[in-house]
Protein backbone atom coordinates (compact mmCIF):
# COMPACT_ATOMS: atom_id res chain seq x y z
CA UNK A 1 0.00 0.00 0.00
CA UNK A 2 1.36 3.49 -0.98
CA UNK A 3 1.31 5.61 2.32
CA UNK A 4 1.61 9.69 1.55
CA UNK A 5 0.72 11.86 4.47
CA UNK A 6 -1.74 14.19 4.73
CA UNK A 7 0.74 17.02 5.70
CA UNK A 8 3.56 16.34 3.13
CA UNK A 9 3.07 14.91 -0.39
CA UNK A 10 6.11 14.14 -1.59
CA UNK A 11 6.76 11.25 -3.77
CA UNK A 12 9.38 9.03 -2.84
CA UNK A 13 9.19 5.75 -4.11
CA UNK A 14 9.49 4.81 -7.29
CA UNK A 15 6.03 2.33 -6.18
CA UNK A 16 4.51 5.52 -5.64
CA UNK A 17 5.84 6.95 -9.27
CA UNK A 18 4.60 3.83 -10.93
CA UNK A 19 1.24 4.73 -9.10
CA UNK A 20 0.75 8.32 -9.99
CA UNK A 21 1.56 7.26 -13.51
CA UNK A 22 -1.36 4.51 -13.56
CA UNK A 23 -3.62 7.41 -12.30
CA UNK A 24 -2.90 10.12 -14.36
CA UNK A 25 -2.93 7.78 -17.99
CA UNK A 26 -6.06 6.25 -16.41
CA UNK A 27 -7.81 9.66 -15.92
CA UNK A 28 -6.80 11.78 -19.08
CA UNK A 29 -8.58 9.29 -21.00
CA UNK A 30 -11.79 9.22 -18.55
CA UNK A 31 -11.55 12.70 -19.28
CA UNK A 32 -11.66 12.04 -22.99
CA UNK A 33 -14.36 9.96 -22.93
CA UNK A 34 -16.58 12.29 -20.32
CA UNK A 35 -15.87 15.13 -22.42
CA UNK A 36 -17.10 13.45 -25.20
CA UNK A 37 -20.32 12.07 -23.78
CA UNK A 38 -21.49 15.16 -22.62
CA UNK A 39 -20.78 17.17 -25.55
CA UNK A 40 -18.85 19.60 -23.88
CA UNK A 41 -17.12 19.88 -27.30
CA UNK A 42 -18.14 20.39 -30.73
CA UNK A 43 -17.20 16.66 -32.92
CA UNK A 44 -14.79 19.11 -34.62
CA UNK A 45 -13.40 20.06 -31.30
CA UNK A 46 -13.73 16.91 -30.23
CA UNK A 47 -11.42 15.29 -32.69
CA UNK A 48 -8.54 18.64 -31.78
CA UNK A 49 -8.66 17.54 -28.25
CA UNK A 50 -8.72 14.33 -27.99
CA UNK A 51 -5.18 14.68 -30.16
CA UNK A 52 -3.77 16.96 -27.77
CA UNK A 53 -5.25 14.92 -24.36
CA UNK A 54 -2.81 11.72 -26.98
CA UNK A 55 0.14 13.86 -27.00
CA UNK A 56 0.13 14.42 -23.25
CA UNK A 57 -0.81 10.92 -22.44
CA UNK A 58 2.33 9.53 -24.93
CA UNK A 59 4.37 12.07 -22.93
CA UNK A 60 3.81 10.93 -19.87
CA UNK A 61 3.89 7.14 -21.24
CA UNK A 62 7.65 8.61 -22.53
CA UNK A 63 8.11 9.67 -18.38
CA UNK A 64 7.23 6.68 -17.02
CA UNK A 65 9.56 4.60 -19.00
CA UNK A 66 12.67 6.71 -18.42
CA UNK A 67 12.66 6.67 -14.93
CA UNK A 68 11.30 3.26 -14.47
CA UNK A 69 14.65 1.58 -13.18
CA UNK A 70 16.67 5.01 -12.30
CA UNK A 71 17.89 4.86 -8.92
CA UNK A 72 19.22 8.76 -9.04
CA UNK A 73 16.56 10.84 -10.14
CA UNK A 74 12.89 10.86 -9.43
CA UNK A 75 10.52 12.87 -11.71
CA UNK A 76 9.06 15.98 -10.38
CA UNK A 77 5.16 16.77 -10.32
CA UNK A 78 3.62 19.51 -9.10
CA UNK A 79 1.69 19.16 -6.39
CA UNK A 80 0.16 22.97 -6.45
CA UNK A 81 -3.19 23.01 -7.74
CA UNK A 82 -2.31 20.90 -10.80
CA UNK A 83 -1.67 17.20 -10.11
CA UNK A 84 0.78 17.35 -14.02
CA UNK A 85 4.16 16.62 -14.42
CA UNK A 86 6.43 19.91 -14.05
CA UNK A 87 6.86 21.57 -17.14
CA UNK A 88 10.47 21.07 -17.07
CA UNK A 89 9.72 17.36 -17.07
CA UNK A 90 8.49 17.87 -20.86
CA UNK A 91 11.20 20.05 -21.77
CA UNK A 92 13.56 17.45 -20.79
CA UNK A 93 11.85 14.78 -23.29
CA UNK A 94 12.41 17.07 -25.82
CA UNK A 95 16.16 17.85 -25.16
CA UNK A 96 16.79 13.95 -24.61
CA UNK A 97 15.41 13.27 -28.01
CA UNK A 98 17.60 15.91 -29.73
CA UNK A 99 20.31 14.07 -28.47
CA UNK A 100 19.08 10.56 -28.48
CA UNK A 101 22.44 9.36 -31.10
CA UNK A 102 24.66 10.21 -28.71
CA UNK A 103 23.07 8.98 -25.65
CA UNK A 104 22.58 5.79 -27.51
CA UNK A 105 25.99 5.60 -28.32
CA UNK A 106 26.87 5.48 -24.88
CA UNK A 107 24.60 2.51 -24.06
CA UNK A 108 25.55 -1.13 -24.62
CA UNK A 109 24.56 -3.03 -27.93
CA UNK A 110 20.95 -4.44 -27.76
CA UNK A 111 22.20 -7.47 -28.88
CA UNK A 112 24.54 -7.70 -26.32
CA UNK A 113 22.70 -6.47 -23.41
CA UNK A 114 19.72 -9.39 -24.26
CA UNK A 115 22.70 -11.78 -24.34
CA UNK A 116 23.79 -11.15 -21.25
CA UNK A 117 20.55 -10.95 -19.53
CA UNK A 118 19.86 -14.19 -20.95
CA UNK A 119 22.85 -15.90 -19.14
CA UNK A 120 22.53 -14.14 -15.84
CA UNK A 121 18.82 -15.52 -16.03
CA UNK A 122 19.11 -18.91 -17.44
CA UNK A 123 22.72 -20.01 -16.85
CA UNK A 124 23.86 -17.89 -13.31
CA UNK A 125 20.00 -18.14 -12.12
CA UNK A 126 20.31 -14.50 -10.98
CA UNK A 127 18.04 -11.17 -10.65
CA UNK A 128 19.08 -8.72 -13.26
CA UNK A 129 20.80 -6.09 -11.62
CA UNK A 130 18.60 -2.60 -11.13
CA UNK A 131 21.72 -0.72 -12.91
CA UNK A 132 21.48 -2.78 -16.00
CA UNK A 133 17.67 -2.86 -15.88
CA UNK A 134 17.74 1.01 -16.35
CA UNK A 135 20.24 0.36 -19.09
CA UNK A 136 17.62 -1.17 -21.27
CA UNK A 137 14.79 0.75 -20.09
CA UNK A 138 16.99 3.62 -21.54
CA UNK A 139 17.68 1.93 -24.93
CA UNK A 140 13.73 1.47 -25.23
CA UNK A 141 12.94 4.87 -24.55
CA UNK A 142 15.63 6.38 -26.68
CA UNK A 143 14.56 4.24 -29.32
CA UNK A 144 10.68 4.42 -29.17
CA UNK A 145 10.39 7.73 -28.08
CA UNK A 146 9.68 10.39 -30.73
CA UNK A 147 10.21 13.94 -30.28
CA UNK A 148 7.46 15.21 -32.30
CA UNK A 149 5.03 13.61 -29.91
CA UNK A 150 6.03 14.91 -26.90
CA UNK A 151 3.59 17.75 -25.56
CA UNK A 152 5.63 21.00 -25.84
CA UNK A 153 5.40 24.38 -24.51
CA UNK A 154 3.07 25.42 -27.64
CA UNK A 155 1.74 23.00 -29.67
CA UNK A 156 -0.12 24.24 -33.02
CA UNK A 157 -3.08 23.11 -34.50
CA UNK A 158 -4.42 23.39 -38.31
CA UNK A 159 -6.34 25.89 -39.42
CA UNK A 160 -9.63 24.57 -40.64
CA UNK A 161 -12.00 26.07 -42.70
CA UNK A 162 -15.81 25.97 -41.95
CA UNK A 163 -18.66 25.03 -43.59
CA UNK A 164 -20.55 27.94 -42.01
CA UNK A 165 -22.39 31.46 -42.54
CA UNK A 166 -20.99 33.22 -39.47
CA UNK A 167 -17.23 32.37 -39.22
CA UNK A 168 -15.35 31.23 -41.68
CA UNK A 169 -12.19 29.29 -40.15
CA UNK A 170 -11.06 27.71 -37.32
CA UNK A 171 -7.63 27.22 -35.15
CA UNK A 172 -7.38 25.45 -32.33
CA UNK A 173 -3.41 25.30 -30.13
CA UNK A 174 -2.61 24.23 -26.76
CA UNK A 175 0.15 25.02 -24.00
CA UNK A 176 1.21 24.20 -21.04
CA UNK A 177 1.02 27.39 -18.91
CA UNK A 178 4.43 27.05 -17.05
CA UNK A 179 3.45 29.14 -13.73
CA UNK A 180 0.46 26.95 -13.27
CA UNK A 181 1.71 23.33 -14.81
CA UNK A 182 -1.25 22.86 -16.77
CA UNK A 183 -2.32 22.32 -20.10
CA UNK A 184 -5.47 24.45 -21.60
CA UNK A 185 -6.62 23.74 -24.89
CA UNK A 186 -8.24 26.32 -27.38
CA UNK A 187 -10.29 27.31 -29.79
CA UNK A 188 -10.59 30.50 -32.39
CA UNK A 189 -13.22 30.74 -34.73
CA UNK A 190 -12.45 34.00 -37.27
CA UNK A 191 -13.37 35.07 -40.34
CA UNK A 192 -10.37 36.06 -43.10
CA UNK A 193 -10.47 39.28 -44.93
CA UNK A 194 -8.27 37.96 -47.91
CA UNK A 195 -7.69 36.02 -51.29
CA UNK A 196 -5.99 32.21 -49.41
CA UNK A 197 -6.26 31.18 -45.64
CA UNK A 198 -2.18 29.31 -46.87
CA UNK A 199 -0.55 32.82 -47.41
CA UNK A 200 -1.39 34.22 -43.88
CA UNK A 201 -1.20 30.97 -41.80
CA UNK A 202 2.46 31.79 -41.05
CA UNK A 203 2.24 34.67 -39.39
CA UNK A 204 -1.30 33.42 -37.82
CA UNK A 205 0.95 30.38 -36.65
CA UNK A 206 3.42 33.10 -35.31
CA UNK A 207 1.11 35.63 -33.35
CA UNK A 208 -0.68 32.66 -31.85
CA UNK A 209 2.68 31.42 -30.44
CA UNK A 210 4.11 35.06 -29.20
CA UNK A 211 0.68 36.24 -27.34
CA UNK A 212 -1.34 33.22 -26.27
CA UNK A 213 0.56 31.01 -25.05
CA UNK A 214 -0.50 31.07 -21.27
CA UNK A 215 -3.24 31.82 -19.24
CA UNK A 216 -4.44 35.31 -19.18
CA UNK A 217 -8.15 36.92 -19.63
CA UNK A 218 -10.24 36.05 -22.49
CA UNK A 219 -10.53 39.94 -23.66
CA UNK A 220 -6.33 40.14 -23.51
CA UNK A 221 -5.86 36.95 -25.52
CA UNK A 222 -8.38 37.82 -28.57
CA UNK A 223 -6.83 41.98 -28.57
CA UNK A 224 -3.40 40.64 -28.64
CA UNK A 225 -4.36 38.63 -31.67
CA UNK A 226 -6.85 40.68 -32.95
CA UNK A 227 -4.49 43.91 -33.14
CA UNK A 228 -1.41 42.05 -34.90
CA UNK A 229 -3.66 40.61 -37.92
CA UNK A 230 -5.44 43.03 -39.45
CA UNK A 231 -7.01 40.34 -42.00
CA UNK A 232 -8.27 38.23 -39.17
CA UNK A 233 -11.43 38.96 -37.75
CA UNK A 234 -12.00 36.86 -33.96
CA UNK A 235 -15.66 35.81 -33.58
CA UNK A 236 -15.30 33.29 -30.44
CA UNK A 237 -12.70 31.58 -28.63
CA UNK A 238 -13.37 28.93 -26.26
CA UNK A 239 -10.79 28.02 -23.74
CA UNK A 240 -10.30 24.70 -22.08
CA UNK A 241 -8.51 24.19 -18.57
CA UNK A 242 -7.68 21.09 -17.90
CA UNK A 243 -7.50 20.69 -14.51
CA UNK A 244 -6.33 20.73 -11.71
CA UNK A 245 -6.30 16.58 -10.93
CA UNK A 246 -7.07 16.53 -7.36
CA UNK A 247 -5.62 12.86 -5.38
CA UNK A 248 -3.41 11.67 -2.99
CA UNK A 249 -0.27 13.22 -3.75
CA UNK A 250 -1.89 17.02 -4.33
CA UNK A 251 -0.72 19.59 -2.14
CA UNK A 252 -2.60 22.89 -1.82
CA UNK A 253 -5.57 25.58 -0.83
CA UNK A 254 -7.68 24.32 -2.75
CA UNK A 255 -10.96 23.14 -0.95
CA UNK A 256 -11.62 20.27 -3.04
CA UNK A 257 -8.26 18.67 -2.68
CA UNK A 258 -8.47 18.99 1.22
CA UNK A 259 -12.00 17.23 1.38
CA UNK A 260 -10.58 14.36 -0.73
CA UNK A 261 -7.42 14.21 0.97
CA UNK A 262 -9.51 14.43 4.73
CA UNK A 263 -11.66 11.18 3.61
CA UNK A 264 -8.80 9.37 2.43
CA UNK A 265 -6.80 10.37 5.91
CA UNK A 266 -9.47 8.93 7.68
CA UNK A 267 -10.23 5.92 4.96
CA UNK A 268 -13.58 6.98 4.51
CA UNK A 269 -12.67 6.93 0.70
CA UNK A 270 -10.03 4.91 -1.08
CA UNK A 271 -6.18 5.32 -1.29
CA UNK A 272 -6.77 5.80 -5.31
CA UNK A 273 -10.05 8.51 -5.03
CA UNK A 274 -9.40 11.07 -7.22
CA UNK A 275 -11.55 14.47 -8.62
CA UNK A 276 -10.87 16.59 -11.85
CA UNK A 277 -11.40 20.03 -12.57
CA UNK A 278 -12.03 21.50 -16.04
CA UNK A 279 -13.21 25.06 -16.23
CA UNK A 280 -14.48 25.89 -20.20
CA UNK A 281 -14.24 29.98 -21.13
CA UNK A 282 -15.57 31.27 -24.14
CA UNK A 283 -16.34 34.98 -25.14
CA UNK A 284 -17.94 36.15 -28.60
CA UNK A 285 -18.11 39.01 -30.94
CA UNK A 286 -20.52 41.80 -30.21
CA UNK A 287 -19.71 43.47 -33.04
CA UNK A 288 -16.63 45.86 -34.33
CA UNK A 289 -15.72 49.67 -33.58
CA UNK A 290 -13.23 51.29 -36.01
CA UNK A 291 -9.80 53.67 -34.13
CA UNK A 292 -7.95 55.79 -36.44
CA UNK A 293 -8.33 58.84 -39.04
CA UNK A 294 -9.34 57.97 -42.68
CA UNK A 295 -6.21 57.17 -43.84
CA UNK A 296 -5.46 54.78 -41.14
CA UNK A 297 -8.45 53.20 -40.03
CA UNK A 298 -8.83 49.96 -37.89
CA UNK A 299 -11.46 47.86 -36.85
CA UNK A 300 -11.32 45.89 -34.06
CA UNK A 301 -13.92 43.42 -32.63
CA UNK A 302 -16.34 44.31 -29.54
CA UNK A 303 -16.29 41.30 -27.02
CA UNK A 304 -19.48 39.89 -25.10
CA UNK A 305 -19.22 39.68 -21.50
CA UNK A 306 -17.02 35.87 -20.98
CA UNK A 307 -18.64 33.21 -19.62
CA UNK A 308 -17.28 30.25 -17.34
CA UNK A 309 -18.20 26.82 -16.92
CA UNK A 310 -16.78 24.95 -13.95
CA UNK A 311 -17.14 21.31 -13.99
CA UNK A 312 -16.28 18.47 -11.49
CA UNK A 313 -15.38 15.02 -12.75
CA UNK A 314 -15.21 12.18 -10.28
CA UNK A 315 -16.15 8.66 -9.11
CA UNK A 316 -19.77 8.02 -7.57
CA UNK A 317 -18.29 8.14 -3.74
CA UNK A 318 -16.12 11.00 -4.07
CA UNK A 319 -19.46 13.03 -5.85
CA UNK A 320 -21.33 11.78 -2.51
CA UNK A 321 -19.05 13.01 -0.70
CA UNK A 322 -18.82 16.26 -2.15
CA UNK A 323 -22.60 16.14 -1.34
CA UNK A 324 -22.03 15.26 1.56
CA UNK A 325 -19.26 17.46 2.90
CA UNK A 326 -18.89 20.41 0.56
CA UNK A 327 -22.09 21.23 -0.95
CA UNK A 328 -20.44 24.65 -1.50
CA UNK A 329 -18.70 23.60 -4.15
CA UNK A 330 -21.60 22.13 -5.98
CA UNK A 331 -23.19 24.97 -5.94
CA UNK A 332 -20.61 26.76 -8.09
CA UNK A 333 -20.73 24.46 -10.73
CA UNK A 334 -22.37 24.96 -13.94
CA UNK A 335 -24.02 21.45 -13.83
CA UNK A 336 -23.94 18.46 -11.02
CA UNK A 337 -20.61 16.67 -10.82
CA UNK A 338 -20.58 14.08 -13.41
CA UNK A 339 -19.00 10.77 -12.55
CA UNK A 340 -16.16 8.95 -13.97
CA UNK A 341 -14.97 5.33 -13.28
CA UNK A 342 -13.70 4.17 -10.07
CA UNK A 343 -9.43 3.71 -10.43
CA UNK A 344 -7.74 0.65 -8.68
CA UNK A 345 -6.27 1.07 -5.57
CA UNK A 346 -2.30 1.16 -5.56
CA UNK A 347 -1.27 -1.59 -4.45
């Protein structure tokens, strides 16, 4: 049984690793799936995030294997209202695979490491050692691994075009906002004021990356992008927030996390009870206003009052006991928690 008290959450075992991975792969794609079956998304937007929600989860797949037999480093999560891996933890991925020819170089031979494994095994009748475990759990990751999977920083979407009256286009991004350690997923819906969509996506690509790439207000996000191109007209952008994941191993103010972690203290709930948050903000055009002389006039777009909609995802005990303990918190949510499926304890 994985023991983490209620006053410090740190994670050190790799048993209790191995268990946070299990529960984090287990509920992104819960998530996925509740997302999906109550329509939270469009099937366009559907489609966008499920790829993104794939990217993380072969990310933290990536994690998982690297430091599965590596006695000297741990991998770090953040325990603050977010329940992810540290950003840093992706941006190593990515620097490991830039380099994965040399670190490969420095491991033994396949060939010769199965060899070898096969006569301390079968001839010596030994364990394999944990050193030369890690060994090959290195070659398989630099091997396997691929660098254009791994969730970065920024990670661009398509722009799509629409088969509809009042916008013409769609682009939909996602980042990990680094002071928070959590990914958000969004969605712009524009029209385009020009001949072809292909000779403005670069510097649509480029804005996007320089001025919404972490959290901020709705209004700030759509007049950053709305100011730097002129031939892009915002209608709506919805915002996804994907958590935080609230379980054993959080650590923070956040009133749902200390209910969860109080029933678990006192094993009124499972070791493996977990909750998600996802809050979904969108704002929409309420028309344009035009700044500037005659010469150099500008329109920008008007913007609706944004709206919120805070959701709670979670087994059937944990939403009774959210009933039960913090109705509060119920009441701030734009619909009754909806359940997800009940995780195996770690054991």
């Amino acid at each position: 049984m994985i023991v983490t008290p209620l006053d410090s959450a740190t994670l050190d075992s790799k048993k209790q690793y191995n268990f946070y991975h299990k529960m984090v792969d287990f509920i992104l794609k819960e998530v996925v799936v509740t997302v999906q079956q109550q329509q939270l998304c469009t099937a366009e937007e559907m489609k966008l995030f499920k790829q993104y929600c794939d990217l993380l989860l072969y990310s933290i797949e990536a994690m998982r294997v690297k430091y599965m037999y590596n006695e000297d480093e741990n991998l770090k999560v953040d325990l603050t209202d977010s329940g992810f891996p540290n950003y840093l933890e992706f941006r190593y991925l990515f620097n490991d695979l830039e380099l994965r020819e040399e670190f490969l170089g420095r491991l033994t031979h396949i060939d010769d490491l199965k060899a070898e494994f096969l006569d301390t095994l079968l001839k010596k009748k030994k364990a394999i050692s944990k050193r030369r475990l890690f060994q090959a759990a290195s070659i398989v990751y630099y091997t396997s691994a691929k660098k254009e999977f791994i969730f970065n920083r920024f990670v661009q979407g398509k722009i799509l075009s629409l088969n509809s009256s009042k916008t013409s286009h769609m682009v939909s991004w996602s980042f990990y906002d680094v002071s928070l350690n959590r990914p958000f997923i969004c969605f712009l819906y524009f029209n385009y004021d020009g001949k072809s969509i292909d000779d403005y996506k670069a510097e649509i690509y480029n804005v996007l990356k320089v001025v919404a790439d972490r959290k901020m207000p709705l209004e700030t996000m759509l007049y950053g992008i709305d100011k730097r191109l002129p031939k892009l007209f915002p209608k709506r952008l919805k915002r996804i927030d994907l958590g935080p994941i609230h379980n054993v191993f959080a650590k923070d103010e956040n009133q749902l996390t200390h209910v969860l972690l109080e029933a678990i203290a006192n094993k009124t709930v499972p070791l493996a009870s977990y909750a998600v948050s996802l809050h979904v903000d969108e704002i929409a055009s309420a028309g344009t206003i035009t700044e500037g002389g005659f010469f150099n006039k500008t329109i920008f777009q008007k913007w609706q009052q944004p709206f919120q909609k805070y959701y709670v995802f979670a087994p059937h005990r944990i939403i009774q006991l959210l009933h039960n303990k913090a109705p509060e918190i119920i009441d701030q949510l734009h619909d009754s928690p909806i359940e997800m499926a009940t995780l195996a304890n770690g054991n």
